[in-house]
PDB file of N, CA and C in Angstrom:
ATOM      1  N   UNK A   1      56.675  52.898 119.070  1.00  0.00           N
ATOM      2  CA  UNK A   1      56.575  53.327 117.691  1.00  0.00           C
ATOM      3  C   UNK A   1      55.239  52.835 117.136  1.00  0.00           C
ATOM      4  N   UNK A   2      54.730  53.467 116.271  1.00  0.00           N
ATOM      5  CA  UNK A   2      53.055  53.171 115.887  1.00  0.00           C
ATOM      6  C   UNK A   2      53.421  52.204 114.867  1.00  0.00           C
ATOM      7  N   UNK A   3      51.958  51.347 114.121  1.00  0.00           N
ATOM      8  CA  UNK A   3      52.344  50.811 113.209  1.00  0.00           C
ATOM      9  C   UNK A   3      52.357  51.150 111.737  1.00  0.00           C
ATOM     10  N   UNK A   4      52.165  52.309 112.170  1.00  0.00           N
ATOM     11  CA  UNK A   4      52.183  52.898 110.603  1.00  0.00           C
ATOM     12  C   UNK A   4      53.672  53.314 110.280  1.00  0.00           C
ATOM     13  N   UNK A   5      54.537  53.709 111.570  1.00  0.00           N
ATOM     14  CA  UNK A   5      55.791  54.495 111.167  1.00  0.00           C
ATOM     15  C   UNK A   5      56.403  53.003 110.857  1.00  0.00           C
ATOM     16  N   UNK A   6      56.380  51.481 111.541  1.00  0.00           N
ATOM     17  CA  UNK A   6      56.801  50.192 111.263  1.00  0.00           C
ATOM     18  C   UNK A   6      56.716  50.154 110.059  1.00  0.00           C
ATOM     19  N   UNK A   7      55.787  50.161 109.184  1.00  0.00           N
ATOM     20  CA  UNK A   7      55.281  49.636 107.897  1.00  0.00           C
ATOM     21  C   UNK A   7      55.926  50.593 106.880  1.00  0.00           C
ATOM     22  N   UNK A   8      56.004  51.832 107.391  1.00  0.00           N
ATOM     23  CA  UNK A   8      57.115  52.856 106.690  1.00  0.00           C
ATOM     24  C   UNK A   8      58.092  52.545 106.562  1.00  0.00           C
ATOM     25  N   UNK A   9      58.959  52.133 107.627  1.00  0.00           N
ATOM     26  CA  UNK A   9      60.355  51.859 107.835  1.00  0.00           C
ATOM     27  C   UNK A   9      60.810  50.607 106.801  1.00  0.00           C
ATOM     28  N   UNK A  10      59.690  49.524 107.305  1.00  0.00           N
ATOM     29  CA  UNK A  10      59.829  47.920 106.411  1.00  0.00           C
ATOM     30  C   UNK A  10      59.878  48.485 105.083  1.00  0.00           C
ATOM     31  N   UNK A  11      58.864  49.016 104.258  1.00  0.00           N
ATOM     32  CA  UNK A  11      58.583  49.616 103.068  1.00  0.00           C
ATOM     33  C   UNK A  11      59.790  50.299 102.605  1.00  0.00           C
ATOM     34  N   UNK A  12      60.287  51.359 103.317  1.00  0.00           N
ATOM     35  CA  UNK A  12      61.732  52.329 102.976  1.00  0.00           C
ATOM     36  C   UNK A  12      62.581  51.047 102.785  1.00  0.00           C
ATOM     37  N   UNK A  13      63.139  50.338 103.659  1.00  0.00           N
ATOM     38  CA  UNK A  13      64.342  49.052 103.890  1.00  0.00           C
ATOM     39  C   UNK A  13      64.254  48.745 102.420  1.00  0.00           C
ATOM     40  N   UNK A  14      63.380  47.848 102.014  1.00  0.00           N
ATOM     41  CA  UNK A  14      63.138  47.240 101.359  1.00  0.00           C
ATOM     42  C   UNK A  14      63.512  48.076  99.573  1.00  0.00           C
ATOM     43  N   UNK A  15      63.103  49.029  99.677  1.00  0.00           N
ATOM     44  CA  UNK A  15      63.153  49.759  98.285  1.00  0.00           C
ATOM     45  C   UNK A  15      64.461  50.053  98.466  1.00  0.00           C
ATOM     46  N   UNK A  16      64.834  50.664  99.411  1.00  0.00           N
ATOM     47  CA  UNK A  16      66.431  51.591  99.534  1.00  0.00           C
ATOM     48  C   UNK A  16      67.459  49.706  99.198  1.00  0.00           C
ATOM     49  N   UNK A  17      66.706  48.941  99.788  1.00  0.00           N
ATOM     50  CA  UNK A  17      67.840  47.627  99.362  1.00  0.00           C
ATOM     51  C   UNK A  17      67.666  47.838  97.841  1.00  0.00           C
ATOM     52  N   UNK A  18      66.499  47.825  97.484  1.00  0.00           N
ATOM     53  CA  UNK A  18      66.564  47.011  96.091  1.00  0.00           C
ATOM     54  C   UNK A  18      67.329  48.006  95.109  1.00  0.00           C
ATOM     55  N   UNK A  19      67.253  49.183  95.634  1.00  0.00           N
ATOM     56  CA  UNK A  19      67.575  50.357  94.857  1.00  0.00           C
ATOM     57  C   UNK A  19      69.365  50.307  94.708  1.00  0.00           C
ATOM     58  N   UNK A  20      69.955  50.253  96.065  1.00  0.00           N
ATOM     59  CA  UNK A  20      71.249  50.055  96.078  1.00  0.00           C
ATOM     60  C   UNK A  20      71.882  48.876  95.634  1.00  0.00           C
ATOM     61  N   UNK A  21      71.239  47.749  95.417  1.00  0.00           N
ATOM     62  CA  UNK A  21      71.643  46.467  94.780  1.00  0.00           C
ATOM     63  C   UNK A  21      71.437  46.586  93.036  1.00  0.00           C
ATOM     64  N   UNK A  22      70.948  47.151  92.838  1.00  0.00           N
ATOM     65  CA  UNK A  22      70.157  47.383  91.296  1.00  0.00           C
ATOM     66  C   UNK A  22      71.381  48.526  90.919  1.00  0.00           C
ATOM     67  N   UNK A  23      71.620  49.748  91.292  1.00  0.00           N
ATOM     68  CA  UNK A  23      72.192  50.836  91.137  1.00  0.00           C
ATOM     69  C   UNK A  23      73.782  51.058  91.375  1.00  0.00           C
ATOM     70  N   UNK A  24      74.404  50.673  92.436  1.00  0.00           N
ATOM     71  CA  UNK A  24      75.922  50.621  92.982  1.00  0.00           C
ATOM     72  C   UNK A  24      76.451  49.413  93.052  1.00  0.00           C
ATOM     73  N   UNK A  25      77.847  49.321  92.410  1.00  0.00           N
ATOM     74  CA  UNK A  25      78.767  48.843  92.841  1.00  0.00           C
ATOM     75  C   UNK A  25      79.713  48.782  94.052  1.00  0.00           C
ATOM     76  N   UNK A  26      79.879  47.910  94.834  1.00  0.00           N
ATOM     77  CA  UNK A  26      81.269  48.191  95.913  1.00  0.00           C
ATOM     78  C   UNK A  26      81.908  47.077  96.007  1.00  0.00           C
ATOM     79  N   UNK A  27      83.311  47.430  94.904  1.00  0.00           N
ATOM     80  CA  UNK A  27      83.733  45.836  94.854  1.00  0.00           C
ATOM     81  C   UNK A  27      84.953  45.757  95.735  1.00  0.00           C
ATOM     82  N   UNK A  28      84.808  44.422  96.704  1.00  0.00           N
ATOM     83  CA  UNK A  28      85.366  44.118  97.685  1.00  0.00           C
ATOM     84  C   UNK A  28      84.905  44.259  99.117  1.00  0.00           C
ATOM     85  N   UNK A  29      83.417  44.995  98.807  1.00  0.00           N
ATOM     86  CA  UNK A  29      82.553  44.630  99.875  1.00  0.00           C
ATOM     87  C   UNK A  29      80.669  43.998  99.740  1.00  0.00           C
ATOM     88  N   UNK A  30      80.501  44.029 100.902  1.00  0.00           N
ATOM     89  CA  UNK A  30      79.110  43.188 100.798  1.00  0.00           C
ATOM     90  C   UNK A  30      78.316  44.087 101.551  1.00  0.00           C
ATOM     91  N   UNK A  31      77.383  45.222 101.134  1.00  0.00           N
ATOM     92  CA  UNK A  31      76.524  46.313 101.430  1.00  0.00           C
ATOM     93  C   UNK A  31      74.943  45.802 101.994  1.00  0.00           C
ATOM     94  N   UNK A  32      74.690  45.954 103.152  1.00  0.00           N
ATOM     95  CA  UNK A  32      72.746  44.971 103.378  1.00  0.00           C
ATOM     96  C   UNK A  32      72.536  46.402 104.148  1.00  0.00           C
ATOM     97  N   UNK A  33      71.617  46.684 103.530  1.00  0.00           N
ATOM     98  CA  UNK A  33      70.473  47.850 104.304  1.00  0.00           C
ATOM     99  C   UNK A  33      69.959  46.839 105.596  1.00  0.00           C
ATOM    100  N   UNK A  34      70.499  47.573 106.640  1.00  0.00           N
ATOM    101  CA  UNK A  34      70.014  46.066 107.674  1.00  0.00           C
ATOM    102  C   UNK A  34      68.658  46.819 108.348  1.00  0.00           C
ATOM    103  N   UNK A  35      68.726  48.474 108.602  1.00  0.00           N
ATOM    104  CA  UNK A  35      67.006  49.279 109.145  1.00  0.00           C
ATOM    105  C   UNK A  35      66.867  50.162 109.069  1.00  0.00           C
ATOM    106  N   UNK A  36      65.848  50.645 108.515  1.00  0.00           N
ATOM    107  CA  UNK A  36      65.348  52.482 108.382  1.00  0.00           C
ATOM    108  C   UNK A  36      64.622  52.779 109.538  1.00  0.00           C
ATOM    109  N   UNK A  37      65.252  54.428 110.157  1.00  0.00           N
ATOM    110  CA  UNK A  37      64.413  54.467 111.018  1.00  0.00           C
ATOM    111  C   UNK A  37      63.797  55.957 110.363  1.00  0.00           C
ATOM    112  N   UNK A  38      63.098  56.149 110.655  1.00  0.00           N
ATOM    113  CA  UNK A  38      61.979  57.677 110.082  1.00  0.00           C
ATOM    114  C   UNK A  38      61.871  58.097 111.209  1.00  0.00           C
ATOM    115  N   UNK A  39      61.776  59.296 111.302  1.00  0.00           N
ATOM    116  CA  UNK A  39      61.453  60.230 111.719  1.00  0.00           C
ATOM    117  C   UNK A  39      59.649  60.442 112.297  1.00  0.00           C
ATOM    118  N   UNK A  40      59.196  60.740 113.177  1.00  0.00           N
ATOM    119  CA  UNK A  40      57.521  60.822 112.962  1.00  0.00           C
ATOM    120  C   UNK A  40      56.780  61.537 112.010  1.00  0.00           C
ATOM    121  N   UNK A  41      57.481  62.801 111.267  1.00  0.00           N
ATOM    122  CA  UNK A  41      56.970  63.494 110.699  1.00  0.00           C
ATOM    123  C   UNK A  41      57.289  62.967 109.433  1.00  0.00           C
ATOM    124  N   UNK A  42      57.985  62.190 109.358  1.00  0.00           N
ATOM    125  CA  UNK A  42      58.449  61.555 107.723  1.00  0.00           C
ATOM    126  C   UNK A  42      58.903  62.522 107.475  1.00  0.00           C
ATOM    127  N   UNK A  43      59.680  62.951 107.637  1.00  0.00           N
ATOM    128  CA  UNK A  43      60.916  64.290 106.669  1.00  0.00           C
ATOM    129  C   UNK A  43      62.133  63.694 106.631  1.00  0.00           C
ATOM    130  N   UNK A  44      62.296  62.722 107.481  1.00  0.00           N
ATOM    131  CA  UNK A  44      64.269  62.240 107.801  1.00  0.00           C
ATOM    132  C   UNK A  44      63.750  60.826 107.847  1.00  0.00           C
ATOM    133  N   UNK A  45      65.100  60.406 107.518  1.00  0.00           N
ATOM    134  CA  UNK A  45      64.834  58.866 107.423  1.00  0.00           C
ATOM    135  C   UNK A  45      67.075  58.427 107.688  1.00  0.00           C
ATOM    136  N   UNK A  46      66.956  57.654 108.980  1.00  0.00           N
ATOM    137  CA  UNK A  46      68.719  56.999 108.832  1.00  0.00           C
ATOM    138  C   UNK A  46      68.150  55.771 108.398  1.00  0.00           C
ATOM    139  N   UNK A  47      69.454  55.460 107.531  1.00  0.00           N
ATOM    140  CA  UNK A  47      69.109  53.975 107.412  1.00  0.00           C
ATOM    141  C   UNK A  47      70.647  53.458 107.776  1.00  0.00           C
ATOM    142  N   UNK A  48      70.427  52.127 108.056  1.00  0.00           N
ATOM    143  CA  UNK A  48      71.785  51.661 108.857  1.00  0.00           C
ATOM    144  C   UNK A  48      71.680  50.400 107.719  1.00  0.00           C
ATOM    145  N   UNK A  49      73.470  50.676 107.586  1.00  0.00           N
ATOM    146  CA  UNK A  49      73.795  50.032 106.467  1.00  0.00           C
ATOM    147  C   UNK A  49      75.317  49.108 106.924  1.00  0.00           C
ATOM    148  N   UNK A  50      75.145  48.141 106.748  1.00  0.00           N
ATOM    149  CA  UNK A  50      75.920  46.801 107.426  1.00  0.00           C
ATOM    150  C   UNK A  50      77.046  46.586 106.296  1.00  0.00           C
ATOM    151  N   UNK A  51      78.210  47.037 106.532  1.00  0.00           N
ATOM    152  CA  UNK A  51      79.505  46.427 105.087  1.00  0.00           C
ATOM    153  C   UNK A  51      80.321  45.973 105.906  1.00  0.00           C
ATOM    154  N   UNK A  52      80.461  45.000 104.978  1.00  0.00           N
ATOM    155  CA  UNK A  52      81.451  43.821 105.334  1.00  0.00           C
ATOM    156  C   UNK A  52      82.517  43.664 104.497  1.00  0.00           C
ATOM    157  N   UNK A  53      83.444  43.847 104.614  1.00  0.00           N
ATOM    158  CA  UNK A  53      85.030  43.725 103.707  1.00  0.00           C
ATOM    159  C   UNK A  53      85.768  45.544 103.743  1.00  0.00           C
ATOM    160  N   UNK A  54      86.434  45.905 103.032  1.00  0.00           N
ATOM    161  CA  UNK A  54      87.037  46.567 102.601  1.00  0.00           C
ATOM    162  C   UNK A  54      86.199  48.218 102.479  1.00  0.00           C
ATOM    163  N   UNK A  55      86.619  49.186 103.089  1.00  0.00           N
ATOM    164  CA  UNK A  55      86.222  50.239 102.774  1.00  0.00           C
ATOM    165  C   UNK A  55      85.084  51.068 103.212  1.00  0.00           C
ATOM    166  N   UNK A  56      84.996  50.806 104.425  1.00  0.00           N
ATOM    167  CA  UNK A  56      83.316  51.266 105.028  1.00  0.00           C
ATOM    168  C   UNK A  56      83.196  52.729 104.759  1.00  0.00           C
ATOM    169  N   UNK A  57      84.095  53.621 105.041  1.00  0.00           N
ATOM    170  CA  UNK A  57      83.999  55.095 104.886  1.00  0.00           C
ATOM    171  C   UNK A  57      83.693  55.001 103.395  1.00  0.00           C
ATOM    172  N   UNK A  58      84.423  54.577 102.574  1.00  0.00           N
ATOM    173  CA  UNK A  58      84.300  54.987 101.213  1.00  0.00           C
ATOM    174  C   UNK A  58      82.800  54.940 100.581  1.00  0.00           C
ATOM    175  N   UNK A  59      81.698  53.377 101.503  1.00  0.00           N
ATOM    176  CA  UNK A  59      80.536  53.062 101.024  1.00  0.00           C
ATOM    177  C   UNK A  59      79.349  54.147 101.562  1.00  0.00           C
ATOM    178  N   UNK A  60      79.696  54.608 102.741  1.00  0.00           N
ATOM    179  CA  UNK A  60      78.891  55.389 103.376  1.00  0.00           C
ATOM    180  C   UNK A  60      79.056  57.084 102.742  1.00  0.00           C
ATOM    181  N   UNK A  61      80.680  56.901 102.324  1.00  0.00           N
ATOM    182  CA  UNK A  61      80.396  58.379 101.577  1.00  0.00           C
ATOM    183  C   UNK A  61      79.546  58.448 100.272  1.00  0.00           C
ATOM    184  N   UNK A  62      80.407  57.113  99.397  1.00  0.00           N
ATOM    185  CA  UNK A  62      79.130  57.387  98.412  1.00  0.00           C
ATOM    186  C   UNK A  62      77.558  57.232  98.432  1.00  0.00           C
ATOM    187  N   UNK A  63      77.022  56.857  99.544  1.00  0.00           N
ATOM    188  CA  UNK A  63      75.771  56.258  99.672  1.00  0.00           C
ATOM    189  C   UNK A  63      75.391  58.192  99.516  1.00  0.00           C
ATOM    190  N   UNK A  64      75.798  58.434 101.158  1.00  0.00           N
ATOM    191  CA  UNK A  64      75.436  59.713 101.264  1.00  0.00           C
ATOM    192  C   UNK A  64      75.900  60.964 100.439  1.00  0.00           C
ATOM    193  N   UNK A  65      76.471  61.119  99.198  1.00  0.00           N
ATOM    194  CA  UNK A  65      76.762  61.884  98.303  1.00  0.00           C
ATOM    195  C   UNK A  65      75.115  61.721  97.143  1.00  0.00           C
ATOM    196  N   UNK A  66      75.480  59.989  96.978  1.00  0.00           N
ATOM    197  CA  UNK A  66      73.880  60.039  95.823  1.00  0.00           C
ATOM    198  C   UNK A  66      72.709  59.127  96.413  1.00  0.00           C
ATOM    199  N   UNK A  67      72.894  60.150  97.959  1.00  0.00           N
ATOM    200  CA  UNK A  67      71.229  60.210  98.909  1.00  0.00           C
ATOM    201  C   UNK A  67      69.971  60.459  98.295  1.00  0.00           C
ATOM    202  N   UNK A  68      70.735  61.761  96.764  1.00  0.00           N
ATOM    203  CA  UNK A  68      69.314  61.928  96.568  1.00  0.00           C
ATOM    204  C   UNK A  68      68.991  61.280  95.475  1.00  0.00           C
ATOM    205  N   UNK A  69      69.593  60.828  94.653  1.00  0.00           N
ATOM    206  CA  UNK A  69      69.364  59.954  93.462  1.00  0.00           C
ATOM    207  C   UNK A  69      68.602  58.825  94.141  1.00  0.00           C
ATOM    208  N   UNK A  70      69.339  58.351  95.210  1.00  0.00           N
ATOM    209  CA  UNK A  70      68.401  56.930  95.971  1.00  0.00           C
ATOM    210  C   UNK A  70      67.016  57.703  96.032  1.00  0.00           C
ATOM    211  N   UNK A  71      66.818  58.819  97.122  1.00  0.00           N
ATOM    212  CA  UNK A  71      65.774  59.214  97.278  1.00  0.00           C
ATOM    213  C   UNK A  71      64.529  59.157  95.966  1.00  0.00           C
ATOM    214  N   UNK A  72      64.921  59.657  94.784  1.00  0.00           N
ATOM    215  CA  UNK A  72      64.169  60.005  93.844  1.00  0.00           C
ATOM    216  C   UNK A  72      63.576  58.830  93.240  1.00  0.00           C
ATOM    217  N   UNK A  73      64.791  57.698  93.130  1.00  0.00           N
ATOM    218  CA  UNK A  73      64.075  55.991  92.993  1.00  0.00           C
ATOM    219  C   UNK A  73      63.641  55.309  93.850  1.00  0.00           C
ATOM    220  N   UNK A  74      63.605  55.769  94.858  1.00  0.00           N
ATOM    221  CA  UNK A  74      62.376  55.102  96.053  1.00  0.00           C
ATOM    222  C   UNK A  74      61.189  55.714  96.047  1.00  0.00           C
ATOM    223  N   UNK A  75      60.978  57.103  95.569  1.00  0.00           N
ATOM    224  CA  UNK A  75      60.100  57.959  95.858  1.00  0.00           C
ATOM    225  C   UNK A  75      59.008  57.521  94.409  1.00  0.00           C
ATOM    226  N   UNK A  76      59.779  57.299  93.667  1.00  0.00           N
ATOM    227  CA  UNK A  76      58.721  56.578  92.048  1.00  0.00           C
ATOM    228  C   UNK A  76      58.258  55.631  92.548  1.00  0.00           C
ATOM    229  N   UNK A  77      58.783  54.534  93.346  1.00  0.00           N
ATOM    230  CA  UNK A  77      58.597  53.515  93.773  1.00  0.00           C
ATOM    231  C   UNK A  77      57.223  53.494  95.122  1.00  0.00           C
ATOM    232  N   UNK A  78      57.471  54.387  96.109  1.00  0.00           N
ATOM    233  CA  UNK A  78      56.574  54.461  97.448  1.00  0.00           C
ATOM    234  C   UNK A  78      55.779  55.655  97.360  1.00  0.00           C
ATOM    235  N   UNK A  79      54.949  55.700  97.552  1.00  0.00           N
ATOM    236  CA  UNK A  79      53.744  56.712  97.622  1.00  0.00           C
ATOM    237  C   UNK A  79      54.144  57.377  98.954  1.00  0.00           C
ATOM    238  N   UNK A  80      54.467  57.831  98.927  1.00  0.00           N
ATOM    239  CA  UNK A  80      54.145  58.985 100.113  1.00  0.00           C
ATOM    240  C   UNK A  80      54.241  60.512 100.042  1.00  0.00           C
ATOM    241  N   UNK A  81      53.617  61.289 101.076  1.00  0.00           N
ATOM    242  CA  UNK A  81      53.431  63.063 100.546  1.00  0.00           C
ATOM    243  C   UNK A  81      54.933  63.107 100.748  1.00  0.00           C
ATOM    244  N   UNK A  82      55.777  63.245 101.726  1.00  0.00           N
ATOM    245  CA  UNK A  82      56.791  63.108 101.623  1.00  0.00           C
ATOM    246  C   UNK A  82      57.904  62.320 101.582  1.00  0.00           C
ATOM    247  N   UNK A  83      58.258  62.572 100.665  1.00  0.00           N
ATOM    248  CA  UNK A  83      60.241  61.183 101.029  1.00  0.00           C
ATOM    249  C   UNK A  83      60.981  61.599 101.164  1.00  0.00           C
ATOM    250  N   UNK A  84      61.234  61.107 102.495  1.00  0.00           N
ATOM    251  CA  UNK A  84      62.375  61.319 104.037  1.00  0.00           C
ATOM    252  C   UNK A  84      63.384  61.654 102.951  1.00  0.00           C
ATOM    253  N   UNK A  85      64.467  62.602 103.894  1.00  0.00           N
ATOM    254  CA  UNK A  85      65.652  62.903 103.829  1.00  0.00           C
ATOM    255  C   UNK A  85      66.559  61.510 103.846  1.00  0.00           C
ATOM    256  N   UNK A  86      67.259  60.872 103.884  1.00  0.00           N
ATOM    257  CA  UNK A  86      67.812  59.877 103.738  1.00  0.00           C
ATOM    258  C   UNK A  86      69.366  60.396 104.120  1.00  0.00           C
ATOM    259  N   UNK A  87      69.755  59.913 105.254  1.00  0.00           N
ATOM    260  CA  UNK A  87      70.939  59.375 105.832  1.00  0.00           C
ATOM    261  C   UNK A  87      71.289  58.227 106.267  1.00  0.00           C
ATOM    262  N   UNK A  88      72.854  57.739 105.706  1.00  0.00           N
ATOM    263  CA  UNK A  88      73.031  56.499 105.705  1.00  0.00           C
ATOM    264  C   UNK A  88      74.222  56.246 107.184  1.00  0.00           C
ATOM    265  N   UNK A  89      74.068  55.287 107.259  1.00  0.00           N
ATOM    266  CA  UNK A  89      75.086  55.505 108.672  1.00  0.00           C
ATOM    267  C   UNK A  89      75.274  54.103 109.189  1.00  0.00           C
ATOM    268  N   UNK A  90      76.444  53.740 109.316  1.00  0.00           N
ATOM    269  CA  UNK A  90      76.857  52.693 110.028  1.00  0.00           C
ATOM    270  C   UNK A  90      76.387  51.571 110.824  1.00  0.00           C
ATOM    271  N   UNK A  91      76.180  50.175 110.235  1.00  0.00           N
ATOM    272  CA  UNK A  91      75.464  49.354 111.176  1.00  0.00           C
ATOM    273  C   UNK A  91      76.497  48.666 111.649  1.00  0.00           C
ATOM    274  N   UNK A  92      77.183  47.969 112.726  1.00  0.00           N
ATOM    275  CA  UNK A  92      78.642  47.455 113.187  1.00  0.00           C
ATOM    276  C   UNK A  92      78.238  46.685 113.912  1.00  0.00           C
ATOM    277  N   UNK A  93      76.845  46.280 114.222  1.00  0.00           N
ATOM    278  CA  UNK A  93      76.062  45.218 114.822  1.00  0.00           C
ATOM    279  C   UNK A  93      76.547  43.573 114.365  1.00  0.00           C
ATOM    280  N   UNK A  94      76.923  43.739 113.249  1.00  0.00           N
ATOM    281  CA  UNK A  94      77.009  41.935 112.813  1.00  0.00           C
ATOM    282  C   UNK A  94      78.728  42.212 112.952  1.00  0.00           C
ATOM    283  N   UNK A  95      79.482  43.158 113.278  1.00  0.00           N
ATOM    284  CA  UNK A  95      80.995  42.495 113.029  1.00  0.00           C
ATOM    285  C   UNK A  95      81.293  42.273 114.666  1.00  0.00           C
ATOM    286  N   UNK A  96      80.423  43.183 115.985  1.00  0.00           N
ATOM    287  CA  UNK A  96      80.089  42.581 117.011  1.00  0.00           C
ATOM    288  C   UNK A  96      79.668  41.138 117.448  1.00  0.00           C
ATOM    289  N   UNK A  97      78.630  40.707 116.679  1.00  0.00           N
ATOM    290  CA  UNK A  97      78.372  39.664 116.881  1.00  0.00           C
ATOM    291  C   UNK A  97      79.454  38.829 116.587  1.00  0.00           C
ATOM    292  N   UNK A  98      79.899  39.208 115.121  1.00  0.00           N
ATOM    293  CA  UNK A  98      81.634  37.774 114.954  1.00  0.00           C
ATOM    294  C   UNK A  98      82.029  38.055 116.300  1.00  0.00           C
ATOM    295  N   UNK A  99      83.065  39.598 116.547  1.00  0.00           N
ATOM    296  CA  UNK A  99      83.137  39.532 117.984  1.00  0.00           C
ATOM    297  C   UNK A  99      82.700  38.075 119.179  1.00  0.00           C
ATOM    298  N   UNK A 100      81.854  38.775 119.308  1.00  0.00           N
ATOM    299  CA  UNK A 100      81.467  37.937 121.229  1.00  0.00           C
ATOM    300  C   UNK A 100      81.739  36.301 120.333  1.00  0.00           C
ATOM    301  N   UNK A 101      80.937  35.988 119.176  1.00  0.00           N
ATOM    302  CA  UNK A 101      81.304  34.848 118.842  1.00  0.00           C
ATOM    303  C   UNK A 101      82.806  34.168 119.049  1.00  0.00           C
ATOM    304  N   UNK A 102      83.532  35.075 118.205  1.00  0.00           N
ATOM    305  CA  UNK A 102      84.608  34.805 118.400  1.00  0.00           C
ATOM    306  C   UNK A 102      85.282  34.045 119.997  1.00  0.00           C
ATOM    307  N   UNK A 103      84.814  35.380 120.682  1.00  0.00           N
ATOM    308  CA  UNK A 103      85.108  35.057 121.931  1.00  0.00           C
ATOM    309  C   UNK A 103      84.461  34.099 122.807  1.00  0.00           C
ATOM    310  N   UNK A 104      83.508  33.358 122.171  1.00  0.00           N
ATOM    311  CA  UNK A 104      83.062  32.480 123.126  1.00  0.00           C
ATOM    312  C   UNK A 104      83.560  31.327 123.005  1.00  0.00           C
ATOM    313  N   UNK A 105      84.072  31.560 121.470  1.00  0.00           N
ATOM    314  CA  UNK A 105      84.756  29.981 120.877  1.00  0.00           C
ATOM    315  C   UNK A 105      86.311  29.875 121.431  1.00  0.00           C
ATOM    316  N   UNK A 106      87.178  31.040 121.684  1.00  0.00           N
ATOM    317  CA  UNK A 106      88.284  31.426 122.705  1.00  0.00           C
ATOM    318  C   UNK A 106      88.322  30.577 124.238  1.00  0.00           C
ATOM    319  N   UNK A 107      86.723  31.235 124.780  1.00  0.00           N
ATOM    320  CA  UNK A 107      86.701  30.459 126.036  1.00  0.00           C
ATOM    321  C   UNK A 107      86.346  29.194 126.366  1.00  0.00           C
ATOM    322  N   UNK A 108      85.562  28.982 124.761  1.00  0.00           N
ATOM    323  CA  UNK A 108      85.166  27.274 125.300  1.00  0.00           C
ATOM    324  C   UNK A 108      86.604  26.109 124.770  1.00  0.00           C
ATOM    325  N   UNK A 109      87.371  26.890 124.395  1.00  0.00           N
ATOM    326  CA  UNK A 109      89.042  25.974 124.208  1.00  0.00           C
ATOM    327  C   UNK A 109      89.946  26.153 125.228  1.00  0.00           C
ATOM    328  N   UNK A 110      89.167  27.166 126.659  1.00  0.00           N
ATOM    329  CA  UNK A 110      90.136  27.492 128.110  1.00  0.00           C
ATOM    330  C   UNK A 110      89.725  25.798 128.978  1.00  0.00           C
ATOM    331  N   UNK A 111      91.359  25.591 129.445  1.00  0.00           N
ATOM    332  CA  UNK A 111      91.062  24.176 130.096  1.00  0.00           C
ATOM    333  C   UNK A 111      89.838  24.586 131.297  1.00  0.00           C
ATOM    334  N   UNK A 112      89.082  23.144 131.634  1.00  0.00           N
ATOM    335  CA  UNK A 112      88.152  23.560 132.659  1.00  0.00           C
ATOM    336  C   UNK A 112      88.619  22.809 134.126  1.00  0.00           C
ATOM    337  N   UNK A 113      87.722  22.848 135.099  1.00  0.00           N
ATOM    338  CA  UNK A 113      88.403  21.922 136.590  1.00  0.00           C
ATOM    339  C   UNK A 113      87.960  21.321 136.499  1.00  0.00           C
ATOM    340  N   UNK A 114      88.342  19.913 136.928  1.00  0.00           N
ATOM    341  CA  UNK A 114      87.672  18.391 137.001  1.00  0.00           C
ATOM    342  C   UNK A 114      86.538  18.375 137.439  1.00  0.00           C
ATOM    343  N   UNK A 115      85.488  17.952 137.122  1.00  0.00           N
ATOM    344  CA  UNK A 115      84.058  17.790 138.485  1.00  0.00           C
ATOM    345  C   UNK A 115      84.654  17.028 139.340  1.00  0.00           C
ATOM    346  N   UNK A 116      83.794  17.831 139.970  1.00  0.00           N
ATOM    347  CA  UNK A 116      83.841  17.750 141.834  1.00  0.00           C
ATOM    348  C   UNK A 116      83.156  15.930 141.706  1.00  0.00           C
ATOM    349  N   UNK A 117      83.714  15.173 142.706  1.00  0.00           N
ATOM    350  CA  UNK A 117      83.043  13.826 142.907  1.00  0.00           C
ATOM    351  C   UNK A 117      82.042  13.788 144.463  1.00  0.00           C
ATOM    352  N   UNK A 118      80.939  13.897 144.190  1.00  0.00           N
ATOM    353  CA  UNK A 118      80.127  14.242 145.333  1.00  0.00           C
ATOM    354  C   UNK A 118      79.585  12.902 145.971  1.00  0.00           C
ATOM    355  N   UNK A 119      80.457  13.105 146.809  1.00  0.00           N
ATOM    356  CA  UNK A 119      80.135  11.949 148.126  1.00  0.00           C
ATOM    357  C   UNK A 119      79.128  12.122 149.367  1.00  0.00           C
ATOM    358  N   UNK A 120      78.762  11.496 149.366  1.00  0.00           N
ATOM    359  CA  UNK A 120      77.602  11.545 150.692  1.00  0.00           C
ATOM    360  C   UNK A 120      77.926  10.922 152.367  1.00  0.00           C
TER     361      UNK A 120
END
C-alpha cells in the first residue's frame, strides 16, 4: 500500500472516530473505529468498527443507514476531490483476542508433569 493511501486511511480513522463519538449514541455498548481501508481510487472506503457489549447488528445498521451524514462531516473536515463511499463493517478482532486469552489462562490452570530429575 503507498503512503499516501496510509495517510488517507489514518486521516479517514481519525475523523470518522471523532465524528461518531461527537454525533451517536449506543447505549450499552462501546463503538472504536479500530481501521479504514480505501480503496486506490478513493471512491470506497470500509471502515472496521470494534463493539463491545450489547447489539452489534443494531450499531452497524445504524452506522450504515447515516453513512452519509458521517460522510458529509468528514468531508467539511478532510480535503479531498473525493469522499469515499463509506462502509462500516465488523471488527471481531479484540473479542478474539479475549478469546485465545481466555484460553491460555484455561491452560495455564491444567495440572503439569513433575520435572524430569536428570541424572548423569
Amino acid at each position: 500500500m503507498s503512503r499516501r493511501l496510509d495517510k488517507v486511511n489514518e486521516l479517514l480513522k481519525r475523523e470518522i472516530s471523532s465524528v461518531v463519538q461527537k454525533e451517536f449514541e449506543f447505549p450499552g455498548s462501546l463503538v472504536t473505529v479500530s481501521a479504514v481501508e480505501v480503496a486506490p481510487d478513493l471512491k470506497d472506503a470500509k471502515v472496521w468498527v470494534s463493539i463491545l457489549g450489547k447489539g452489534e447488528g443494531l450499531v452497524l445498521e445504524k452506522l450504515n443507514k447515516q453513512h452519509g451524514l458521517i460522510q458529509g462531516r468528514v468531508a467539511k473536515r478532510v480535503v479531498l476531490r473525493n469522499t469515499p463511499v463509506l462502509r462500516f463493517v465488523q471488527d471481531a478482532s479484540v473479542e478474539r483476542g479475549v478469546d485465545v486469552v481466555n484460553l491460555l489462562d484455561e491452560v495455564a490452570k491444567l495440572p503439569t508433569a513433575p520435572p524430569e530429575d536428570e541424572e548423569e
